[in-house]
C-alpha atoms as a PDB file:
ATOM      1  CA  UNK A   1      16.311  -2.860 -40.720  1.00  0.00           C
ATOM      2  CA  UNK A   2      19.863  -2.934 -41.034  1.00  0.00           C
ATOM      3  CA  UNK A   3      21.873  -6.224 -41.366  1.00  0.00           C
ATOM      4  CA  UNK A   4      23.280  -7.106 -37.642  1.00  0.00           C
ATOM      5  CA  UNK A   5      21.035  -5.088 -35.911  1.00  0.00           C
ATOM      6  CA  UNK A   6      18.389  -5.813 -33.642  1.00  0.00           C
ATOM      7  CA  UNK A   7      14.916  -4.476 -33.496  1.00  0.00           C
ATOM      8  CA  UNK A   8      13.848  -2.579 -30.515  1.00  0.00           C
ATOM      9  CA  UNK A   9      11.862  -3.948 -27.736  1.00  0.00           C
ATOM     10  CA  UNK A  10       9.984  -1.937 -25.384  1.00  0.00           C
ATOM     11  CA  UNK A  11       9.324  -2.587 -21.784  1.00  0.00           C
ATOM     12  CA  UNK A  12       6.173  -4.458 -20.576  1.00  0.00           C
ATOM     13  CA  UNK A  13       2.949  -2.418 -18.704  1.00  0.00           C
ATOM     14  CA  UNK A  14       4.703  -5.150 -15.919  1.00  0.00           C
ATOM     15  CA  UNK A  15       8.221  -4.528 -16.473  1.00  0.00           C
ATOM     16  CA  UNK A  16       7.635  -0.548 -16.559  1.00  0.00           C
ATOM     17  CA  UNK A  17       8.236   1.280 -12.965  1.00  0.00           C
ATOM     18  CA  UNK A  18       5.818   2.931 -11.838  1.00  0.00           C
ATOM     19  CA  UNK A  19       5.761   6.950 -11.358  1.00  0.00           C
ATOM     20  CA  UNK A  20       6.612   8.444  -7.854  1.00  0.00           C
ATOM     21  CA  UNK A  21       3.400   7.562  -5.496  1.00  0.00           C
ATOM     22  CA  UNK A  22       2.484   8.398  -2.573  1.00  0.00           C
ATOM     23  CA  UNK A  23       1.915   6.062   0.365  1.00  0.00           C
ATOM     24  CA  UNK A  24       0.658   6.507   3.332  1.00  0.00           C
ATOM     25  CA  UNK A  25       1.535   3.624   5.583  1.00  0.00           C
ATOM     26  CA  UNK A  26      -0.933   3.375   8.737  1.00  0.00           C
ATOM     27  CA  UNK A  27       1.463   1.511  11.431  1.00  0.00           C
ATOM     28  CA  UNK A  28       2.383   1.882  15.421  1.00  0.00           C
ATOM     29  CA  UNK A  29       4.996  -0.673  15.407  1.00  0.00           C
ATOM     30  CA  UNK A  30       7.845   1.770  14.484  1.00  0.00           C
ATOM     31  CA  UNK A  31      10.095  -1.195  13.590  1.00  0.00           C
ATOM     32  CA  UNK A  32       7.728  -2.545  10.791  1.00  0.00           C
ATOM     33  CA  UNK A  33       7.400   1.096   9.087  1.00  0.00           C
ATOM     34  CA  UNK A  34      10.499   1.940   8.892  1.00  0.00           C
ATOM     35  CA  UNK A  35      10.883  -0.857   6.729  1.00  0.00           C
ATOM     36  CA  UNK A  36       8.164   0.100   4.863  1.00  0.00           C
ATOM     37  CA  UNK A  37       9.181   3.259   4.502  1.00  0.00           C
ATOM     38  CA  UNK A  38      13.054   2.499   3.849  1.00  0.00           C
ATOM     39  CA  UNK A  39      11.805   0.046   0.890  1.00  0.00           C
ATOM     40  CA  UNK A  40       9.375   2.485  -0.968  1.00  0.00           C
ATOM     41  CA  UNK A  41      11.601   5.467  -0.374  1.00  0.00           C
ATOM     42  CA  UNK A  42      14.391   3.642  -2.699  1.00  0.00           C
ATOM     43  CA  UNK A  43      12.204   3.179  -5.423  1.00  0.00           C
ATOM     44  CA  UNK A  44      11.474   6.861  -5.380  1.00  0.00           C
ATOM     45  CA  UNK A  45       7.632   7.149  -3.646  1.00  0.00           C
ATOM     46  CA  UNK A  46       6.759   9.897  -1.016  1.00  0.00           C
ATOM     47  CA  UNK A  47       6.106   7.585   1.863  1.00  0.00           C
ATOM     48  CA  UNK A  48       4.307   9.367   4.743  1.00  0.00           C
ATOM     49  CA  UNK A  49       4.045   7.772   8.181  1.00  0.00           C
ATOM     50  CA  UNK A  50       1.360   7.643  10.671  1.00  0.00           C
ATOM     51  CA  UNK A  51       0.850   6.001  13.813  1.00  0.00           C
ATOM     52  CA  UNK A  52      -2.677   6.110  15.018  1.00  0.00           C
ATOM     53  CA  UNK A  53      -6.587   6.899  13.750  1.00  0.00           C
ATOM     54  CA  UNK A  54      -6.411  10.536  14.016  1.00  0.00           C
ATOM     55  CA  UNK A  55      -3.308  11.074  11.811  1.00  0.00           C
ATOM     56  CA  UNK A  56      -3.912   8.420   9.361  1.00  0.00           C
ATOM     57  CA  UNK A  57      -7.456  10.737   9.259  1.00  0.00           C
ATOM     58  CA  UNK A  58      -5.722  14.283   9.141  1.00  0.00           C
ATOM     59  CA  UNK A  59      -3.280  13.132   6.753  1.00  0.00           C
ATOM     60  CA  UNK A  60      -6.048  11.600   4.084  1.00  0.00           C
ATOM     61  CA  UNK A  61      -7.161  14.968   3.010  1.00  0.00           C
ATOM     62  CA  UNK A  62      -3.819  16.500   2.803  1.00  0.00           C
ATOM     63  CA  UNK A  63      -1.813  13.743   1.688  1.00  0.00           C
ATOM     64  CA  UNK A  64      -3.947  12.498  -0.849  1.00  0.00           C
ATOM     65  CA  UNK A  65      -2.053   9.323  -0.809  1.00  0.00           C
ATOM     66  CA  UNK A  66      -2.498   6.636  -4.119  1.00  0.00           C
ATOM     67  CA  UNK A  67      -2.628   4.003  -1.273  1.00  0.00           C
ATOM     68  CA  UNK A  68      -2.855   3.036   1.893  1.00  0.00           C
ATOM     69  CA  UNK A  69      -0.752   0.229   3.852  1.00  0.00           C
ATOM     70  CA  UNK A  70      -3.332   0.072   7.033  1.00  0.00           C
ATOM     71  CA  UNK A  71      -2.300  -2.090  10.345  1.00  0.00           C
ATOM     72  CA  UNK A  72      -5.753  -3.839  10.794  1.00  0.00           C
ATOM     73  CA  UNK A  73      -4.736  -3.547  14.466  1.00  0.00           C
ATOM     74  CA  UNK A  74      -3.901   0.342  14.866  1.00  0.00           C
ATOM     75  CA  UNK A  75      -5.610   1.126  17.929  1.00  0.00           C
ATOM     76  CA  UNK A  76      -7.610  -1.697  18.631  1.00  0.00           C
ATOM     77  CA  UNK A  77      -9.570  -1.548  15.406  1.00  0.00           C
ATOM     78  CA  UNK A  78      -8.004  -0.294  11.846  1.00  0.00           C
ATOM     79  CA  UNK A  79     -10.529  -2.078   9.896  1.00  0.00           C
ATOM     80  CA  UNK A  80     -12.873  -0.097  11.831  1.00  0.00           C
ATOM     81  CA  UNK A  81     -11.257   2.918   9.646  1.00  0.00           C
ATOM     82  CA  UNK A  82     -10.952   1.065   6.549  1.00  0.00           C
ATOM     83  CA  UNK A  83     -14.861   0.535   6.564  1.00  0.00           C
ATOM     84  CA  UNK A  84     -15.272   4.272   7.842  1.00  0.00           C
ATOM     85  CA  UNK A  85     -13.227   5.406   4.346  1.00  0.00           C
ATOM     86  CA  UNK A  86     -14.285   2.725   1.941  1.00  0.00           C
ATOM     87  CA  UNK A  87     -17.070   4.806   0.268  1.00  0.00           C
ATOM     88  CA  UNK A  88     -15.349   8.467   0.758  1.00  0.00           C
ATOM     89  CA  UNK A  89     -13.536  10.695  -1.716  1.00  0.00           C
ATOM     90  CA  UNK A  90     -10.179  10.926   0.707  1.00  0.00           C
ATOM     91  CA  UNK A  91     -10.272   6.649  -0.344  1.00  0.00           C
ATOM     92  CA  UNK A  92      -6.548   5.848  -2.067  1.00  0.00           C
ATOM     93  CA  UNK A  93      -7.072   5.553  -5.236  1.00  0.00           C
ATOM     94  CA  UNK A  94      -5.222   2.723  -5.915  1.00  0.00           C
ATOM     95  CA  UNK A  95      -6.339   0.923  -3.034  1.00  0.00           C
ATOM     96  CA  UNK A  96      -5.795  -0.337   0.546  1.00  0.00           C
ATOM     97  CA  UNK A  97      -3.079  -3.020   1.341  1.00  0.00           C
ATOM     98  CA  UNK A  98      -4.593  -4.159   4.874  1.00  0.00           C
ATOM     99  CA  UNK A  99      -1.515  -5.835   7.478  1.00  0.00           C
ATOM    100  CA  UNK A 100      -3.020  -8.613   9.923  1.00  0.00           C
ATOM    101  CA  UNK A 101      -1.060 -10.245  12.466  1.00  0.00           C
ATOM    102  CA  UNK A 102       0.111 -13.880  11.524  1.00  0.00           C
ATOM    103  CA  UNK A 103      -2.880 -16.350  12.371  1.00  0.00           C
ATOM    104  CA  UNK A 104      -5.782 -13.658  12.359  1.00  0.00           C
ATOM    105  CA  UNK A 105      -8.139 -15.608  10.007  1.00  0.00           C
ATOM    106  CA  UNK A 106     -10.873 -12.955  11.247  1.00  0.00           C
ATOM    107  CA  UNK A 107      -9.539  -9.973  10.355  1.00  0.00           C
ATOM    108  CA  UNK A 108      -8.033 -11.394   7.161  1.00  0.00           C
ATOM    109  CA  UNK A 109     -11.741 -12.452   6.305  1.00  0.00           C
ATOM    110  CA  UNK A 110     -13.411  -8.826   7.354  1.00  0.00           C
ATOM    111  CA  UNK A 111     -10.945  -6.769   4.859  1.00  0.00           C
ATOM    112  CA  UNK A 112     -11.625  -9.256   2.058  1.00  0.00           C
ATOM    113  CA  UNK A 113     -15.331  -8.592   3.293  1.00  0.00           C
ATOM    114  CA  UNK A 114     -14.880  -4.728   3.134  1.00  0.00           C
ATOM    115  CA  UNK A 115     -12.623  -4.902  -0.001  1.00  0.00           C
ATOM    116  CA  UNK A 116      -9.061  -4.376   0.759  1.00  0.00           C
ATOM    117  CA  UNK A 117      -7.050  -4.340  -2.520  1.00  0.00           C
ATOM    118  CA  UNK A 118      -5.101  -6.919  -0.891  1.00  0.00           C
ATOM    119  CA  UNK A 119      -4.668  -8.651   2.607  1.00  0.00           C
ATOM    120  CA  UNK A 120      -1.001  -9.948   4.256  1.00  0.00           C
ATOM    121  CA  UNK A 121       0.215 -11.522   7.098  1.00  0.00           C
ATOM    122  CA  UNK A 122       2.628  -9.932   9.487  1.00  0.00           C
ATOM    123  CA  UNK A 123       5.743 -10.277   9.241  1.00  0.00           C
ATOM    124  CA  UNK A 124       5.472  -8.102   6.130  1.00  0.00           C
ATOM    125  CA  UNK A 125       7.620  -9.733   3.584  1.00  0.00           C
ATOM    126  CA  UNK A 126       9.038  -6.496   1.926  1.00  0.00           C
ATOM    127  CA  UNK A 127       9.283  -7.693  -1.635  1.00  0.00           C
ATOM    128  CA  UNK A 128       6.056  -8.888  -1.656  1.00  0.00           C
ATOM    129  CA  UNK A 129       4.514  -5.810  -0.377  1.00  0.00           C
ATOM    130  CA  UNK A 130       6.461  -3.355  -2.944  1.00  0.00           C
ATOM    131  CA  UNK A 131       5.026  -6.093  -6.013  1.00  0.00           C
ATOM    132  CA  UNK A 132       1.587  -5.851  -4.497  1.00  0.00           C
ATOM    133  CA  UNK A 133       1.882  -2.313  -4.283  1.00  0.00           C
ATOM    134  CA  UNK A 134       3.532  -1.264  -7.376  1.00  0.00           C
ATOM    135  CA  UNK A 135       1.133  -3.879  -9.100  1.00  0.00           C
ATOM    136  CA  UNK A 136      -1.859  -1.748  -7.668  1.00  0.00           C
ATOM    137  CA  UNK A 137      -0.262   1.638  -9.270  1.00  0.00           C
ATOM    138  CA  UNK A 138      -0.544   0.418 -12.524  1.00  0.00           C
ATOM    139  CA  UNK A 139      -4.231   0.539 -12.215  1.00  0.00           C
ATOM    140  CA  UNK A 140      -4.525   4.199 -11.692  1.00  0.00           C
END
């Protein structure tokens, strides 16, 4: 190496951004997803939206999302989903990222039970959720 010049470094596993994903984010509070979506659409993912069971089931197949951000509380029961799609080949790849409301020590405990790639507390802290998320890509 040259006098007065520095060696390369290269960018950590951690430091490196992950390739366009796609996300499916299970939620019927509109307010919450859009922020969801707003934050993962800046970093360049193909966010998808749905709002209840049914969708979040038609768009599995089709979508073929790298992961899932599932309300536990989408219509009445999302964890009843999660459990429903744990074992099948439409299951993110990447994982499940299950939202509880604030307090909910039960449902926190039932999608550590059923083996959510991770578990937060509404109000989703957005930078928290893209590092958990973008964390979780690097796996796959």
């Amino acid at each position: 190496m040259k006098a007065g010049t520095r060696a390369r470094s290269f960018p950590t596993m951690r430091e490196m951004p992950p390739a366009r994903a796609r996300i499916l984010i299970a939620e019927d509070e509109a307010a919450v997803a859009q922020q969801v979506i707003n934050r993962f659409t800046v970093r360049g993912h193909d966010v998808h939206w749905a709002k209840a069971v049914r969708e979040v089931r038609s768009e599995l197949p089709v979508f073929e999302p790298d992961v899932l951000i599932l309300d536990a509380t989408l219509d009445t029961d999302g964890l009843e989903l999660f459990q429903a799609i744990r074992f099948a080949p439409e299951h993110p790849r990447a994982g499940v990222v299950i939202l509880t409301a604030a307090g909910d020590v039960g449902a926190r405990e039932r999608a550590q039970q059923l083996g959510a790639a991770a578990v937060m507390m509404k109000p989703v802290r957005q930078d928290e959720l893209v590092e958990i998320v973008e964390d979780l890509l690097t796996y796959i």
